[in-house]
C-alpha atoms as a PDB file:
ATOM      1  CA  UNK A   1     -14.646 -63.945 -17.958  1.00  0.00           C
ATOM      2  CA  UNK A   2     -15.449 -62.587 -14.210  1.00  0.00           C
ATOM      3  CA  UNK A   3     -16.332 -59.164 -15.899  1.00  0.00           C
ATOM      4  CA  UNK A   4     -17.933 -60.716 -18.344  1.00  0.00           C
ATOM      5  CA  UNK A   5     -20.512 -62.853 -16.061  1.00  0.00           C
ATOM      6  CA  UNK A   6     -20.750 -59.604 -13.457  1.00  0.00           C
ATOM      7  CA  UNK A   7     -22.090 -57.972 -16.593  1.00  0.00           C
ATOM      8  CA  UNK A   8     -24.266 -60.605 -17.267  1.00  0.00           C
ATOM      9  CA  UNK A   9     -25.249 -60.681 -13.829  1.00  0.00           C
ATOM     10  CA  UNK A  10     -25.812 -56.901 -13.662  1.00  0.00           C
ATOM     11  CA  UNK A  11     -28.318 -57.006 -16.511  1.00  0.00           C
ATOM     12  CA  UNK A  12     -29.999 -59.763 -15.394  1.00  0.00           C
ATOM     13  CA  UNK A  13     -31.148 -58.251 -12.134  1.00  0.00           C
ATOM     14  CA  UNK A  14     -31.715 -54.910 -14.034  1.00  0.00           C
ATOM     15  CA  UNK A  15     -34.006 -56.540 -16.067  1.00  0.00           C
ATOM     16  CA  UNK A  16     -35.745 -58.761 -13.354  1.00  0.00           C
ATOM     17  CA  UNK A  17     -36.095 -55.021 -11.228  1.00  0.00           C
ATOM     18  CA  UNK A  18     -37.856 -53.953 -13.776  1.00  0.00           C
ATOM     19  CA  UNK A  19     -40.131 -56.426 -14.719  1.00  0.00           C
ATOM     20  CA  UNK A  20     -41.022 -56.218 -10.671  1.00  0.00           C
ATOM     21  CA  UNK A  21     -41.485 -52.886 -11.171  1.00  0.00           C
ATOM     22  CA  UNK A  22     -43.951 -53.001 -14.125  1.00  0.00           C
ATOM     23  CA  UNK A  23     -46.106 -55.839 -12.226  1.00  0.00           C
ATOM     24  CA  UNK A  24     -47.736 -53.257  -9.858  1.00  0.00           C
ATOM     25  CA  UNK A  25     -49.093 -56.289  -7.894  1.00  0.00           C
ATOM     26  CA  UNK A  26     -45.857 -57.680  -6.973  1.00  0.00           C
ATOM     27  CA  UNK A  27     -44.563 -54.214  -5.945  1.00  0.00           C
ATOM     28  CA  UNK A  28     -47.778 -53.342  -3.558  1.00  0.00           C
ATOM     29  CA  UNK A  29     -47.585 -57.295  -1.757  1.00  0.00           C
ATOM     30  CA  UNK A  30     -43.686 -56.914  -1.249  1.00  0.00           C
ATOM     31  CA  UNK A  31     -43.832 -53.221   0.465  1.00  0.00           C
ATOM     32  CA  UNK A  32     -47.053 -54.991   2.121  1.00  0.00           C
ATOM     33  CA  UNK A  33     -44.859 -57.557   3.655  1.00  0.00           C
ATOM     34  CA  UNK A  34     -41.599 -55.406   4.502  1.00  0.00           C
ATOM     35  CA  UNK A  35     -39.746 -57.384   7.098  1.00  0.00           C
ATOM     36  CA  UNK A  36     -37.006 -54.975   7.617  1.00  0.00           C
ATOM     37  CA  UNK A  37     -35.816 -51.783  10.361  1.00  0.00           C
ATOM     38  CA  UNK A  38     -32.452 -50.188   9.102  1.00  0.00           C
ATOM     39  CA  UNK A  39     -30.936 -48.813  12.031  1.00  0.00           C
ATOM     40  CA  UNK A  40     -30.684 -45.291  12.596  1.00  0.00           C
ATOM     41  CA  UNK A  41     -29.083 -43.451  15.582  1.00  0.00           C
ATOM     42  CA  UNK A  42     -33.076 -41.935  16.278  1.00  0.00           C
ATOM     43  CA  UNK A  43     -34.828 -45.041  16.307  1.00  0.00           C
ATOM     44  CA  UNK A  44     -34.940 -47.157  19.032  1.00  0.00           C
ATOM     45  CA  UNK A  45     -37.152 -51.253  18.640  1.00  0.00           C
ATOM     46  CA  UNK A  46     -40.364 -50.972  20.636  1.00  0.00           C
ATOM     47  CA  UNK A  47     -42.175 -54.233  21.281  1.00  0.00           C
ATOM     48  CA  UNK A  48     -44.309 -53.501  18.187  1.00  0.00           C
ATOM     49  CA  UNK A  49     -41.358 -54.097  15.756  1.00  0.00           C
ATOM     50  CA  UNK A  50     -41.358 -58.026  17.474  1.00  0.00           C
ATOM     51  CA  UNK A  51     -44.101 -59.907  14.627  1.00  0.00           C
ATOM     52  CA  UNK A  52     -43.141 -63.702  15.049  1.00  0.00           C
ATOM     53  CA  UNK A  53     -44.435 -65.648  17.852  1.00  0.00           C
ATOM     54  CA  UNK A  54     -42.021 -66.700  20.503  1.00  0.00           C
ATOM     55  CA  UNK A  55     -40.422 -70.022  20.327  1.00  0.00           C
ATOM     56  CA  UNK A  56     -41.989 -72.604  22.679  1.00  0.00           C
ATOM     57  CA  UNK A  57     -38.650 -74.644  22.705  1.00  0.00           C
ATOM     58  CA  UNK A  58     -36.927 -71.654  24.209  1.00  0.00           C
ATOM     59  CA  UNK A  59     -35.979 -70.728  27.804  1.00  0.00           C
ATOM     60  CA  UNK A  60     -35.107 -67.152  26.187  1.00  0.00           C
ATOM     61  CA  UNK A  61     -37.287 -64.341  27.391  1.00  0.00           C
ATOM     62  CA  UNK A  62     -37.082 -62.627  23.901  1.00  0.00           C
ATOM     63  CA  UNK A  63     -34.970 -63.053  20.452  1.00  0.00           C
ATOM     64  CA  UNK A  64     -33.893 -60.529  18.190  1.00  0.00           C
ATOM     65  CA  UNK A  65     -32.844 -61.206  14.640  1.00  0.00           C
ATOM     66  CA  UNK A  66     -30.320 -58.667  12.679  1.00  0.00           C
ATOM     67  CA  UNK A  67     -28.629 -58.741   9.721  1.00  0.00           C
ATOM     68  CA  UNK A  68     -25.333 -56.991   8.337  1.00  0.00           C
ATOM     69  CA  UNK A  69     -25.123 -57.064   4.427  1.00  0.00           C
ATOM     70  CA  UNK A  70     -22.571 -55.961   1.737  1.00  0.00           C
ATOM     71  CA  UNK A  71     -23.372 -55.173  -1.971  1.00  0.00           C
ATOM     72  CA  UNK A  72     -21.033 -54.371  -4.249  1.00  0.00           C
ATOM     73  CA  UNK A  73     -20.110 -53.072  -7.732  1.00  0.00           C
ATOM     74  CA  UNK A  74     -17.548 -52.470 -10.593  1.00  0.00           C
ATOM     75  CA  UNK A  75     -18.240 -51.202 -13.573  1.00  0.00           C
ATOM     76  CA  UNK A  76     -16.465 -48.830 -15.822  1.00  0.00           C
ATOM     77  CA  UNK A  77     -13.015 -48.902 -13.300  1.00  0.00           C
ATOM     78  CA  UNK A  78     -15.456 -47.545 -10.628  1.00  0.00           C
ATOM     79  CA  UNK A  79     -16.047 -49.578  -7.223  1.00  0.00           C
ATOM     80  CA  UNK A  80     -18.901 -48.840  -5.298  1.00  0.00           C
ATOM     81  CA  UNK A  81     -20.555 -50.532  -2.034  1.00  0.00           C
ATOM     82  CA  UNK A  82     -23.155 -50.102   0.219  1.00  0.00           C
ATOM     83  CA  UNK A  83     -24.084 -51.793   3.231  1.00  0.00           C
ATOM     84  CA  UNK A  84     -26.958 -52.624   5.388  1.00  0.00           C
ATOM     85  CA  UNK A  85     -27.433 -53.328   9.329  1.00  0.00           C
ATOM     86  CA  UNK A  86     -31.466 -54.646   9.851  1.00  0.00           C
ATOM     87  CA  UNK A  87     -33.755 -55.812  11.952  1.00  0.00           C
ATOM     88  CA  UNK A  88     -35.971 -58.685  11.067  1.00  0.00           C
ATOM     89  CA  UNK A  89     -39.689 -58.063  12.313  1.00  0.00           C
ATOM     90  CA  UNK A  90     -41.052 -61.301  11.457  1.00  0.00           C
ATOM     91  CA  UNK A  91     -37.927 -63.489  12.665  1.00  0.00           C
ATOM     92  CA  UNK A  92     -38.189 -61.970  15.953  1.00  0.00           C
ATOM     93  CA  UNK A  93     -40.132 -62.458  19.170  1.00  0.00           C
ATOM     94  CA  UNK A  94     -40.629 -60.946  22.740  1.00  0.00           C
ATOM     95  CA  UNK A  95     -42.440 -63.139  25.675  1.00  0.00           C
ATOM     96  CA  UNK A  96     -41.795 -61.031  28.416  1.00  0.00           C
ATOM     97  CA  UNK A  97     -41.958 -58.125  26.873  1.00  0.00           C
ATOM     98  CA  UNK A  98     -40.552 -55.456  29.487  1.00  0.00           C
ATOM     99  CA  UNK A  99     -38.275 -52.523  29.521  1.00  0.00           C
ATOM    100  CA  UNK A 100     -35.406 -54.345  30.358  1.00  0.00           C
ATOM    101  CA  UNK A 101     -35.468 -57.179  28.357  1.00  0.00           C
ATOM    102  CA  UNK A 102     -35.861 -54.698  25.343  1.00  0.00           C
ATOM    103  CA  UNK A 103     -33.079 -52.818  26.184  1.00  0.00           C
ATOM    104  CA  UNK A 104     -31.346 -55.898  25.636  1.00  0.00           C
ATOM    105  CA  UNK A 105     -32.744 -56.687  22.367  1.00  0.00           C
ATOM    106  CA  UNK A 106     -31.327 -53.421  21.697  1.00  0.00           C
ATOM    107  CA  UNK A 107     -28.321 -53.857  22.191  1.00  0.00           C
ATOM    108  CA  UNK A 108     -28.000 -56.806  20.141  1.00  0.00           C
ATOM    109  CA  UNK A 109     -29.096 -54.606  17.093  1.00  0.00           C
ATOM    110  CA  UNK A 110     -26.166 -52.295  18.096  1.00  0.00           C
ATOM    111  CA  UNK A 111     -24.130 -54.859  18.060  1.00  0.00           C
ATOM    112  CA  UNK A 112     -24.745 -55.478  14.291  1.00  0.00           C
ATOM    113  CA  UNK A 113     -24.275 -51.760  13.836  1.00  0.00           C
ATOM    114  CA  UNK A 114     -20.798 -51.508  15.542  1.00  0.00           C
ATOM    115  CA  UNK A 115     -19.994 -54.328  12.900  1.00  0.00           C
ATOM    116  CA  UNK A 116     -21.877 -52.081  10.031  1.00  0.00           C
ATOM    117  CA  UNK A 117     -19.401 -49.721  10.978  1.00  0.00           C
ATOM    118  CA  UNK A 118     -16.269 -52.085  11.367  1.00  0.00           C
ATOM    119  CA  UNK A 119     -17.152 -52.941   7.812  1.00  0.00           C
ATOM    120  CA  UNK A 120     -17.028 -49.932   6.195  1.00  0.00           C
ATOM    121  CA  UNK A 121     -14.242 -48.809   7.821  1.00  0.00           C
ATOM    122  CA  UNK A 122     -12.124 -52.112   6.363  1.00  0.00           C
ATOM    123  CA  UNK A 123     -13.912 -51.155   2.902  1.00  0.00           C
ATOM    124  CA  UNK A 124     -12.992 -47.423   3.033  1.00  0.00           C
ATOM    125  CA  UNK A 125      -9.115 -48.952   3.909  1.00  0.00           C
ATOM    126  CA  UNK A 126      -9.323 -51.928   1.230  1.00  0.00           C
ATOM    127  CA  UNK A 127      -6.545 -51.457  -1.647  1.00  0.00           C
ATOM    128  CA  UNK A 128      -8.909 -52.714  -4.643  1.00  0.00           C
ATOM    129  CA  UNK A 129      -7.349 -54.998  -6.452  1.00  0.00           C
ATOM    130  CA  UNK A 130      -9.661 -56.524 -10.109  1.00  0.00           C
ATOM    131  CA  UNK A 131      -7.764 -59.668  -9.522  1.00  0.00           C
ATOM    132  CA  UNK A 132      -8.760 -60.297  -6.431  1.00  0.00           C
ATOM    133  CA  UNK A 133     -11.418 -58.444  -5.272  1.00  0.00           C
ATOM    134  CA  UNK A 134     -13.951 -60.792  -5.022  1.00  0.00           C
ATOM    135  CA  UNK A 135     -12.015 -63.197  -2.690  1.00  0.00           C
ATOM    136  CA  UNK A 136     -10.735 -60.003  -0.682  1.00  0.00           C
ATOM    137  CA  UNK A 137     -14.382 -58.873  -0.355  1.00  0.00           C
ATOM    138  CA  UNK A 138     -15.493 -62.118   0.975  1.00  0.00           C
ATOM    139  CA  UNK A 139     -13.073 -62.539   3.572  1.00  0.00           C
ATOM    140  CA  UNK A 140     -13.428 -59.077   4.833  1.00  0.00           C
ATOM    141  CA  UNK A 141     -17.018 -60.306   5.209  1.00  0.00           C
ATOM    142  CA  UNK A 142     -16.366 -63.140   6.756  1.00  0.00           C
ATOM    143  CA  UNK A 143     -13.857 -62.027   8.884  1.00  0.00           C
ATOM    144  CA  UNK A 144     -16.714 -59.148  10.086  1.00  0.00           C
ATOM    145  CA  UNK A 145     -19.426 -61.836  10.222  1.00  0.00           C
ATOM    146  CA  UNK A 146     -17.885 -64.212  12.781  1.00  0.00           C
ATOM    147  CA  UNK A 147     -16.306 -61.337  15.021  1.00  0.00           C
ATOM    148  CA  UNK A 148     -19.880 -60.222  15.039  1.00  0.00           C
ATOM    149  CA  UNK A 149     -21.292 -63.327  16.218  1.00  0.00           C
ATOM    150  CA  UNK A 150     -18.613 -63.754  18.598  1.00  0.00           C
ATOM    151  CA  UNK A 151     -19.214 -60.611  20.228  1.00  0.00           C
ATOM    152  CA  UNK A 152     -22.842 -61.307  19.976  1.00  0.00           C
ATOM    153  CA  UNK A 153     -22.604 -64.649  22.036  1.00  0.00           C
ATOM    154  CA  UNK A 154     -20.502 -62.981  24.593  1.00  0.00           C
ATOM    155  CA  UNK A 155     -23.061 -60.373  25.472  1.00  0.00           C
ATOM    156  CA  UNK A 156     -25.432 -63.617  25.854  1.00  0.00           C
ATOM    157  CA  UNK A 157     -23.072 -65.361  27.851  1.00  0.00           C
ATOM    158  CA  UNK A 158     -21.459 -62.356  30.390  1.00  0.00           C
ATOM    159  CA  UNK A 159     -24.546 -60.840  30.875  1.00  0.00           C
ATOM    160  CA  UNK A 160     -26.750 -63.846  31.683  1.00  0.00           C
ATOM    161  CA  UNK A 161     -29.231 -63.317  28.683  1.00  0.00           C
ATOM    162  CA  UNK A 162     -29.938 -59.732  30.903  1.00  0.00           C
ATOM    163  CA  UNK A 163     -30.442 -61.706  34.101  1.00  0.00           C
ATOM    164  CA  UNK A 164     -26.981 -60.204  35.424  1.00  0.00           C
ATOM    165  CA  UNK A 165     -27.746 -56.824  36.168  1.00  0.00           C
ATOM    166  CA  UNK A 166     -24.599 -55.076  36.710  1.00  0.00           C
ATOM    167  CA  UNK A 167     -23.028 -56.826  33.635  1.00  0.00           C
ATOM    168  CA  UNK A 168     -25.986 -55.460  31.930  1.00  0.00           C
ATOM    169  CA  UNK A 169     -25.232 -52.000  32.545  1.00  0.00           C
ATOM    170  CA  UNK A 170     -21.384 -52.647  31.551  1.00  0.00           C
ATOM    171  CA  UNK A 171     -22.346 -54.076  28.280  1.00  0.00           C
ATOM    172  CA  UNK A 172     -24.720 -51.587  27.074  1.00  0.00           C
ATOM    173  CA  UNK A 173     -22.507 -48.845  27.904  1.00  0.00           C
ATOM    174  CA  UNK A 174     -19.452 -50.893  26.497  1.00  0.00           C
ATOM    175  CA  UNK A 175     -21.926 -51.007  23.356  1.00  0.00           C
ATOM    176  CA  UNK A 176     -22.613 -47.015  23.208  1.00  0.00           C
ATOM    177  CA  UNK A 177     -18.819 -46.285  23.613  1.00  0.00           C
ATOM    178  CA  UNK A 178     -17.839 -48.598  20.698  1.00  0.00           C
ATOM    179  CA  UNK A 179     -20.780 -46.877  18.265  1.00  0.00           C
ATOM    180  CA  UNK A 180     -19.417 -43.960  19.483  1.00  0.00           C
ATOM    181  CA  UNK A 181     -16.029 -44.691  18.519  1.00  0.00           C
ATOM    182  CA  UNK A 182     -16.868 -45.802  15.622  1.00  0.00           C
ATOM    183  CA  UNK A 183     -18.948 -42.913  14.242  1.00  0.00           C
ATOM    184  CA  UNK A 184     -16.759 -41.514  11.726  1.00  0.00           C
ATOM    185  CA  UNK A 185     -17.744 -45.075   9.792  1.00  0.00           C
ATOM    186  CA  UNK A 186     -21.230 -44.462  10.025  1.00  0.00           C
ATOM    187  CA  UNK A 187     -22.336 -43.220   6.559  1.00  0.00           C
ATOM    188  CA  UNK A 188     -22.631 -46.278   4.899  1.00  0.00           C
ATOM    189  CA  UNK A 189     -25.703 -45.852   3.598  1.00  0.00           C
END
């Protein structure tokens, strides 16, 4: 039965791609309105990339909005994945909009990226299993998701939202030695 609806499932967004595909109007407004930076070693967020306007609840000098993703498939005894690390354009927002405060943005992104990698490293080690895969994937997920956000909050929290200086400096080169050791993981795309 899980095959069975996965099939189902896999033909149902088939067929909805295509009918987006053969509604040229649909595909023109959605490129139109792409939200999304993947990250790439190369490509650093300027203050352009920031589209939503800043919250006027919040004390926070800028926020950055990323997102690590998973998708998954099996079909004829194959497994395949592929995951994403982005950056949301119109869910984020710079006030002061300095040097500084960017380079912490960034390192929030490459935050999400050192968890990319974590990721597919646990998926290149996963034992598949068609019992349980589903369940196995989600938990690796999870598992990656809420380490994430942990680590996220403490580079809030040590750092003083960048107001610490010198615990600014240690985090972002804390940040490049953990992409760095995690580089072999980096083709996941």
């Amino acid at each position: 039965p899980i095959f069975r609806w996965d099939f189902m499932m896999l033909l149902i967004k088939k067929y909805f791609i295509l009918l987006l595909l053969a509604n040229p109007a649909f595909y023109s407004a959605k490129n139109k309105t792409d939200d999304f930076i993947d990250w790439r070693a190369g490509r650093k967020l300027e203050w352009n990339d920031y589209k939503s306007k800043p919250d006027p609840t919040s004390d926070a000098a800028a926020s950055t909005t990323t997102y690590l993703g998973i998708e998954y498939h099996f079909s004829n005894n194959q497994f395949t994945y592929s995951i994403t690390c982005r950056f949301s354009k119109n869910r984020s927002w710079g006030l002061y909009q300095t040097d500084y405060i960017l380079s912490h943005e960034q390192g929030h992104f490459d935050i999400t990226e050192i968890f990319a990698r974590t990721l597919n490293k646990m998926m290149t080690e996963y034992k598949f299993n068609t019992n349980t895969y589903q369940d196995d994937l989600r938990k690796i997920y999870d598992d990656i998701q809420d380490e994430k956000e942990k680590i996220q909050n403490q580079y809030d929290d040590e750092t003083g939202y960048s107001r610490k200086k010198e615990k600014q400096a240690e985090w972002l080169k804390k940040i490049e030695e953990m992409l760095t050791s995690l580089n072999h993981f980096s083709d996941y795309h």
